[in-house]
PDB file of N, CA and C in Angstrom:
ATOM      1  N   UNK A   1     116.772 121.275  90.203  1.00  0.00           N
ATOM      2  CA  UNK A   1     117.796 120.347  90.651  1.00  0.00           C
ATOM      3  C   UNK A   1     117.248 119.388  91.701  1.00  0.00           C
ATOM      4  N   UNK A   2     116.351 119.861  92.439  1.00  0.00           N
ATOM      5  CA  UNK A   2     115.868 118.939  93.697  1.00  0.00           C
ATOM      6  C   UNK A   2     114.889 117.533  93.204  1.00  0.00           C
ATOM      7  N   UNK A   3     114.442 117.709  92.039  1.00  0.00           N
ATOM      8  CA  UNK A   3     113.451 116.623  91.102  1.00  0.00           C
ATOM      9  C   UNK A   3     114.736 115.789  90.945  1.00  0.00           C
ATOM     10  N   UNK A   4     115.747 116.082  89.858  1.00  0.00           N
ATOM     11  CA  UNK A   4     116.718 115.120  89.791  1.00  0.00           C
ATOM     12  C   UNK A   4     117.208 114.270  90.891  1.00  0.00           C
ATOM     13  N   UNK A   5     117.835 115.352  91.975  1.00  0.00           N
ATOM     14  CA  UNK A   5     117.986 114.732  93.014  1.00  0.00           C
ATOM     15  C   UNK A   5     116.898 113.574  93.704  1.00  0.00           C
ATOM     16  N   UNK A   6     116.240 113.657  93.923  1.00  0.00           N
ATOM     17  CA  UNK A   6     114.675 113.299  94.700  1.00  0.00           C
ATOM     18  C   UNK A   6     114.829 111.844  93.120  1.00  0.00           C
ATOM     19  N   UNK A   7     114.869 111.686  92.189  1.00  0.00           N
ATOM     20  CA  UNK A   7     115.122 110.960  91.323  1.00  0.00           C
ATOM     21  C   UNK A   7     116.333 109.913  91.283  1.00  0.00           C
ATOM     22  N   UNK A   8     117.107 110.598  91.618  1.00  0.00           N
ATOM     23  CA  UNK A   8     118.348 109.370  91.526  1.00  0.00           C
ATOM     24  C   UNK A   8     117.987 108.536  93.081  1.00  0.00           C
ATOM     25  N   UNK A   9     117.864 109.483  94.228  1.00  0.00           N
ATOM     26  CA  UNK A   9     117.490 108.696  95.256  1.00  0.00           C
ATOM     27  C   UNK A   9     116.315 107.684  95.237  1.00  0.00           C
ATOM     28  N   UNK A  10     115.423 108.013  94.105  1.00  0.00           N
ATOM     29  CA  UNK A  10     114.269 107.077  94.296  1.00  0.00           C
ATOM     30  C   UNK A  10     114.744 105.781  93.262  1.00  0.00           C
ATOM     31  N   UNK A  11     115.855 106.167  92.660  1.00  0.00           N
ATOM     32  CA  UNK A  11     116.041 104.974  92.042  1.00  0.00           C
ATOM     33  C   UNK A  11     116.921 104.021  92.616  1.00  0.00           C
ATOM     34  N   UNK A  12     117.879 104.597  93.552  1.00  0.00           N
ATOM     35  CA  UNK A  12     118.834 103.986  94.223  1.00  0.00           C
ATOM     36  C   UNK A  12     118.147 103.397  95.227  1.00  0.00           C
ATOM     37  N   UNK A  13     117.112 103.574  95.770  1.00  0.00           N
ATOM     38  CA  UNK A  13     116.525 103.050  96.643  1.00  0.00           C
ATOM     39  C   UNK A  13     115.484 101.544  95.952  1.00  0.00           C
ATOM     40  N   UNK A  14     114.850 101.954  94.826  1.00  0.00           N
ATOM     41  CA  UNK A  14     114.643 100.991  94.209  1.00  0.00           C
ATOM     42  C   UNK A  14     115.237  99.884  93.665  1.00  0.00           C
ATOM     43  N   UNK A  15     116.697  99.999  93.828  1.00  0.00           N
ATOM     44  CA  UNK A  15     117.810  99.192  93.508  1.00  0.00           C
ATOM     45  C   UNK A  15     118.142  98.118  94.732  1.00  0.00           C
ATOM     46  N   UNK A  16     118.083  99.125  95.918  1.00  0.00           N
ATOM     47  CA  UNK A  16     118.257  98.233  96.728  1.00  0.00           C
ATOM     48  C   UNK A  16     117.103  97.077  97.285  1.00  0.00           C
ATOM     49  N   UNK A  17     115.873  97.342  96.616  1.00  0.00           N
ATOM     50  CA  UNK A  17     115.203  96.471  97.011  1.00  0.00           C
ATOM     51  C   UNK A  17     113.845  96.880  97.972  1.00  0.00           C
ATOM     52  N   UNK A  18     113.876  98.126  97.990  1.00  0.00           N
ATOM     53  CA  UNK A  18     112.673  98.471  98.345  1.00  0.00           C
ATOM     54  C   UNK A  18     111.945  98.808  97.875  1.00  0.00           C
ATOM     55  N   UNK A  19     110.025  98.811  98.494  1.00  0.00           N
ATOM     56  CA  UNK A  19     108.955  98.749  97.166  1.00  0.00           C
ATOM     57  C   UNK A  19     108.888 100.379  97.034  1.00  0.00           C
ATOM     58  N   UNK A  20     107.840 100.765  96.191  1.00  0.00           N
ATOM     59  CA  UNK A  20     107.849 102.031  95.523  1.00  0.00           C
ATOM     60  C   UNK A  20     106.933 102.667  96.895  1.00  0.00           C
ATOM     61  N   UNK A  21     106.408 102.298  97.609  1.00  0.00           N
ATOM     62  CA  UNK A  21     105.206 102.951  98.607  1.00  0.00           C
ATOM     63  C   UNK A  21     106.551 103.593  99.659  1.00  0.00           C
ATOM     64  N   UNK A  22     107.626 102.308 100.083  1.00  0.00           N
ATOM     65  CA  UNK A  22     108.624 102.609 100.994  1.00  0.00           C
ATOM     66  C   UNK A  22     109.296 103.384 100.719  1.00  0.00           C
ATOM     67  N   UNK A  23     110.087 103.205  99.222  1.00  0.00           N
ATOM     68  CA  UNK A  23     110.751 104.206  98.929  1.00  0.00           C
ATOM     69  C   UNK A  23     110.423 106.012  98.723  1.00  0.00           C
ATOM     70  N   UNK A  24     108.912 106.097  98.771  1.00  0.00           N
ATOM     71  CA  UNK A  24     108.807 107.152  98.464  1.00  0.00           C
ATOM     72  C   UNK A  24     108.351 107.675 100.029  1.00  0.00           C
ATOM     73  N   UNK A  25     107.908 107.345 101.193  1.00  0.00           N
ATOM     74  CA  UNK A  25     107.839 107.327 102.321  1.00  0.00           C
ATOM     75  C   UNK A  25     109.179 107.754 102.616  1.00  0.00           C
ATOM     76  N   UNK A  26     110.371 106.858 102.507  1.00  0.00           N
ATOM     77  CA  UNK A  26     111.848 107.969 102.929  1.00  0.00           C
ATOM     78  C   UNK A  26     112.317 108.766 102.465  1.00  0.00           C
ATOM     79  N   UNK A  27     111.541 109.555 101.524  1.00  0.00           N
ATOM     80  CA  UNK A  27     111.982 110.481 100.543  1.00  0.00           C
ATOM     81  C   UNK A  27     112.031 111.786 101.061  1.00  0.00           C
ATOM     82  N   UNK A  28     112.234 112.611 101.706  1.00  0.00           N
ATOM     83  CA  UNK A  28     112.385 114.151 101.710  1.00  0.00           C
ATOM     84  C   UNK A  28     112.194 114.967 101.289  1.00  0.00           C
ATOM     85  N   UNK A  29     110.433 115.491 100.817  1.00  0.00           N
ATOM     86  CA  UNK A  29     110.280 116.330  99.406  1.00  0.00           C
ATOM     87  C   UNK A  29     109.220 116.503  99.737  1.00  0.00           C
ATOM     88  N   UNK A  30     108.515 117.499  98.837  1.00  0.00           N
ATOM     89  CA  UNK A  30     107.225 118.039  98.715  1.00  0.00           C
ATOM     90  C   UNK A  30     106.532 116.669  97.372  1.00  0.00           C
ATOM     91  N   UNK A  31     105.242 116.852  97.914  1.00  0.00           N
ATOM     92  CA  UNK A  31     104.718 115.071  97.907  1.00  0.00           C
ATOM     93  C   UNK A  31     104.813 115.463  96.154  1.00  0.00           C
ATOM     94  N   UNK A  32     104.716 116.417  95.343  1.00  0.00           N
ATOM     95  CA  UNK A  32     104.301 116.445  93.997  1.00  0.00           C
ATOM     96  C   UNK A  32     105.727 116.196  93.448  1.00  0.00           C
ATOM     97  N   UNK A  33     107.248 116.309  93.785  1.00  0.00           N
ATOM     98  CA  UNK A  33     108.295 116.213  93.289  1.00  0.00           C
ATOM     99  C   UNK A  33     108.093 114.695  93.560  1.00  0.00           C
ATOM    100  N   UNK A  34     108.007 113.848  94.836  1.00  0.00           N
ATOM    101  CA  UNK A  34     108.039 112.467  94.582  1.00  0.00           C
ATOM    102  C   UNK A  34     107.286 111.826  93.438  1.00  0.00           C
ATOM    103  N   UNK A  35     106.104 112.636  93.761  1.00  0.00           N
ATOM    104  CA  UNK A  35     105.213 111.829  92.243  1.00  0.00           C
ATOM    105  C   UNK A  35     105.714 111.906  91.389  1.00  0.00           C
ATOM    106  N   UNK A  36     106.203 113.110  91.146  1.00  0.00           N
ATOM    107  CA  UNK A  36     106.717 113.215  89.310  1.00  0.00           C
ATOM    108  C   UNK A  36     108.002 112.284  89.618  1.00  0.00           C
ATOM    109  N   UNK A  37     109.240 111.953  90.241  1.00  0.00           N
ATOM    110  CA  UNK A  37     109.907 111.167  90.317  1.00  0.00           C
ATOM    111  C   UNK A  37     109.753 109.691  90.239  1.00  0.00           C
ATOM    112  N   UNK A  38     108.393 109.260  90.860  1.00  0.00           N
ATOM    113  CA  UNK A  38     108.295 107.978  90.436  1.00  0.00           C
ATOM    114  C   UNK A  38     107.372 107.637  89.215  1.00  0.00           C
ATOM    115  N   UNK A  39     106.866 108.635  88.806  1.00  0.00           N
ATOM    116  CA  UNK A  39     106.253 108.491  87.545  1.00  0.00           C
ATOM    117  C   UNK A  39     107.504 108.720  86.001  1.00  0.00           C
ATOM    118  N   UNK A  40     108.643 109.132  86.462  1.00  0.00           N
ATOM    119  CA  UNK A  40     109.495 109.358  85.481  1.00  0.00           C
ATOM    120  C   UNK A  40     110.215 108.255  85.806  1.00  0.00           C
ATOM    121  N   UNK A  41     110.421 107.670  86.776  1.00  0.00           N
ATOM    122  CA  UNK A  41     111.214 106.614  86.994  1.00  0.00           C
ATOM    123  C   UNK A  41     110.683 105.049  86.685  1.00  0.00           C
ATOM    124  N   UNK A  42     109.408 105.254  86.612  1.00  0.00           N
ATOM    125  CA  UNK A  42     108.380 104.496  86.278  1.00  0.00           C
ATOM    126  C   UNK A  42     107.895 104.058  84.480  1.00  0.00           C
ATOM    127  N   UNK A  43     108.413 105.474  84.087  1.00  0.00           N
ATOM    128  CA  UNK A  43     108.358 105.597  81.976  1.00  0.00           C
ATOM    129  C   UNK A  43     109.919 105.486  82.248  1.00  0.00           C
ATOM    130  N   UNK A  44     110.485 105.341  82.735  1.00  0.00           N
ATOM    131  CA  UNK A  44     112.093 104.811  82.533  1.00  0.00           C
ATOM    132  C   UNK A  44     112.172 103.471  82.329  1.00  0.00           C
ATOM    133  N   UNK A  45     111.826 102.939  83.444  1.00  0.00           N
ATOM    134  CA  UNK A  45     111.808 101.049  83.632  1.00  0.00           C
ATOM    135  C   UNK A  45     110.537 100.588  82.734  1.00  0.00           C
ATOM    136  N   UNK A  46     109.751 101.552  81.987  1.00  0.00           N
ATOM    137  CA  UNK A  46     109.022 100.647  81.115  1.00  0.00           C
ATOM    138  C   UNK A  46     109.824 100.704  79.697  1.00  0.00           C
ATOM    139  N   UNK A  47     110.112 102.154  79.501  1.00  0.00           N
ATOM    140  CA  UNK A  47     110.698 102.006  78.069  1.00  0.00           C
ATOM    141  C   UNK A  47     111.681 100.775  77.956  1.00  0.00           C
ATOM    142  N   UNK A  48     112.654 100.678  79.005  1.00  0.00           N
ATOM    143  CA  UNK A  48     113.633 100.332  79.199  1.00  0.00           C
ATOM    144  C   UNK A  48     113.887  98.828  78.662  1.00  0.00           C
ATOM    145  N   UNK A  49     112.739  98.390  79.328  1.00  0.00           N
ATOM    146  CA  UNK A  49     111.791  96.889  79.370  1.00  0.00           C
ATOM    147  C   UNK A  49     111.124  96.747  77.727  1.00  0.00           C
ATOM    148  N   UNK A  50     110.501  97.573  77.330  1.00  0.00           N
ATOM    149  CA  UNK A  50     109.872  97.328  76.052  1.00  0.00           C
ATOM    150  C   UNK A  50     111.129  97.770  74.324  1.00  0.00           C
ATOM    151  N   UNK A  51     112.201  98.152  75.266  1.00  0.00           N
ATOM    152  CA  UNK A  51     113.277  98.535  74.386  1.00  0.00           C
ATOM    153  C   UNK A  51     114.141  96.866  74.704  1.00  0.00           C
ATOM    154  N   UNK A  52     114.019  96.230  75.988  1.00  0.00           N
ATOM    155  CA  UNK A  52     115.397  94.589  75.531  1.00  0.00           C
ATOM    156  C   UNK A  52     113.959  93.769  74.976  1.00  0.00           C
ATOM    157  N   UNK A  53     113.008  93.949  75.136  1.00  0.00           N
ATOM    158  CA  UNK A  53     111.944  92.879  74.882  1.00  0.00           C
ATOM    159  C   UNK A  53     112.027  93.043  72.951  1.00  0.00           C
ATOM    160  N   UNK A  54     112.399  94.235  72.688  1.00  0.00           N
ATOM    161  CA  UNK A  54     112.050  94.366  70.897  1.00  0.00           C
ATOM    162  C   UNK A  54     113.239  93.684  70.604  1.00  0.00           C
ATOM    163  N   UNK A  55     114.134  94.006  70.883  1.00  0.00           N
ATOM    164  CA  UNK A  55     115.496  93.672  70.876  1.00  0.00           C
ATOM    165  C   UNK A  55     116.061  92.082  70.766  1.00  0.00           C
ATOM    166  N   UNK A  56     114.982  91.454  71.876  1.00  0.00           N
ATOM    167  CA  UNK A  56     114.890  89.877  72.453  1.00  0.00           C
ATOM    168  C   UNK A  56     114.443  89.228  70.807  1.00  0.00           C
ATOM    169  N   UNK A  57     112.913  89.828  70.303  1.00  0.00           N
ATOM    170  CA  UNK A  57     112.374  89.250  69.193  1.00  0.00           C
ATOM    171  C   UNK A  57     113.276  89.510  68.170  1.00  0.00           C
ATOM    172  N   UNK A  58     114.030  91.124  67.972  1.00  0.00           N
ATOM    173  CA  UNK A  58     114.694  90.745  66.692  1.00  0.00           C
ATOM    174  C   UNK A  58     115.944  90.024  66.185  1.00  0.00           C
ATOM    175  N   UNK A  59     116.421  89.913  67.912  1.00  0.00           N
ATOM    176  CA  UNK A  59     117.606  88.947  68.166  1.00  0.00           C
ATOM    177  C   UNK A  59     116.627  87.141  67.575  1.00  0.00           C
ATOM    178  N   UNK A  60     115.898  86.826  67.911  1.00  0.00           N
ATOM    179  CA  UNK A  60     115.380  85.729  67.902  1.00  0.00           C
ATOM    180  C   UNK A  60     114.903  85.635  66.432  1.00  0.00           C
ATOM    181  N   UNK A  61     114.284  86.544  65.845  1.00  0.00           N
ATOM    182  CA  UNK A  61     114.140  86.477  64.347  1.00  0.00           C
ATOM    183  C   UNK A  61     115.341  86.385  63.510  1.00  0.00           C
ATOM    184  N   UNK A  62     116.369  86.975  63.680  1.00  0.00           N
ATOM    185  CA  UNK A  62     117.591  86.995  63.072  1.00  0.00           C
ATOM    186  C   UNK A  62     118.132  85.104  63.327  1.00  0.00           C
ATOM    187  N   UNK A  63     117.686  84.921  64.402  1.00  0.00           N
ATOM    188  CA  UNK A  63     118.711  83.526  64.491  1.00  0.00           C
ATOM    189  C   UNK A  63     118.143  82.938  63.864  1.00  0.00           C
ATOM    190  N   UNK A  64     116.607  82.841  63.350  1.00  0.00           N
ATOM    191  CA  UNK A  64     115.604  82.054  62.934  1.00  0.00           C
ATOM    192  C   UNK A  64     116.478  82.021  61.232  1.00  0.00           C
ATOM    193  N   UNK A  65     116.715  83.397  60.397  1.00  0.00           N
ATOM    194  CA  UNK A  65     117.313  83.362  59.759  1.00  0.00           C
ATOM    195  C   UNK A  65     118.102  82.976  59.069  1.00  0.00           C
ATOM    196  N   UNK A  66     119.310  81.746  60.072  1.00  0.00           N
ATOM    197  CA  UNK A  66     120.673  81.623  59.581  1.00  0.00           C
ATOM    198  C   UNK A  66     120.068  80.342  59.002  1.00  0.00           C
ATOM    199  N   UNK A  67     119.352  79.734  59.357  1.00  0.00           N
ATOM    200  CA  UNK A  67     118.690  78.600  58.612  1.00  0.00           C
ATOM    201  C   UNK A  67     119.713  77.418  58.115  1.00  0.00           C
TER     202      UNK A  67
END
């Protein structure tokens, strides 16, 4: 439970605008739960990113379509 936790805080903190060095500096944890938190939070915001980017092209191929 403390990974999750230690997780939503590192994302909420990333929300607000702070970098990943800061945010994990105010974190409260044993240093290997932060890592794995920003490394999961990290394959989050990439999938995330490479999931509207496919999305962007097949939206854009489809319009190409209506011809």
């Amino acid at each position: 439970m403390e990974h999750h936790h230690i997780s939503v805080q590192l994302k909420q903190l990333l929300k607000r605008g702070y970098s990943i060095n800061d945010a994990q500096n105010l974190l409260t944890a044993p240093r290997e739960i932060i890592e794995q938190a920003t490394r999961d939070c990290m394959t989050d915001k990439y999938v995330t990113q490479r999931t509207l980017l496919s999305q962007h092209h097949q939206a854009k191929y489809a319009m190409g379509l209506r011809g």
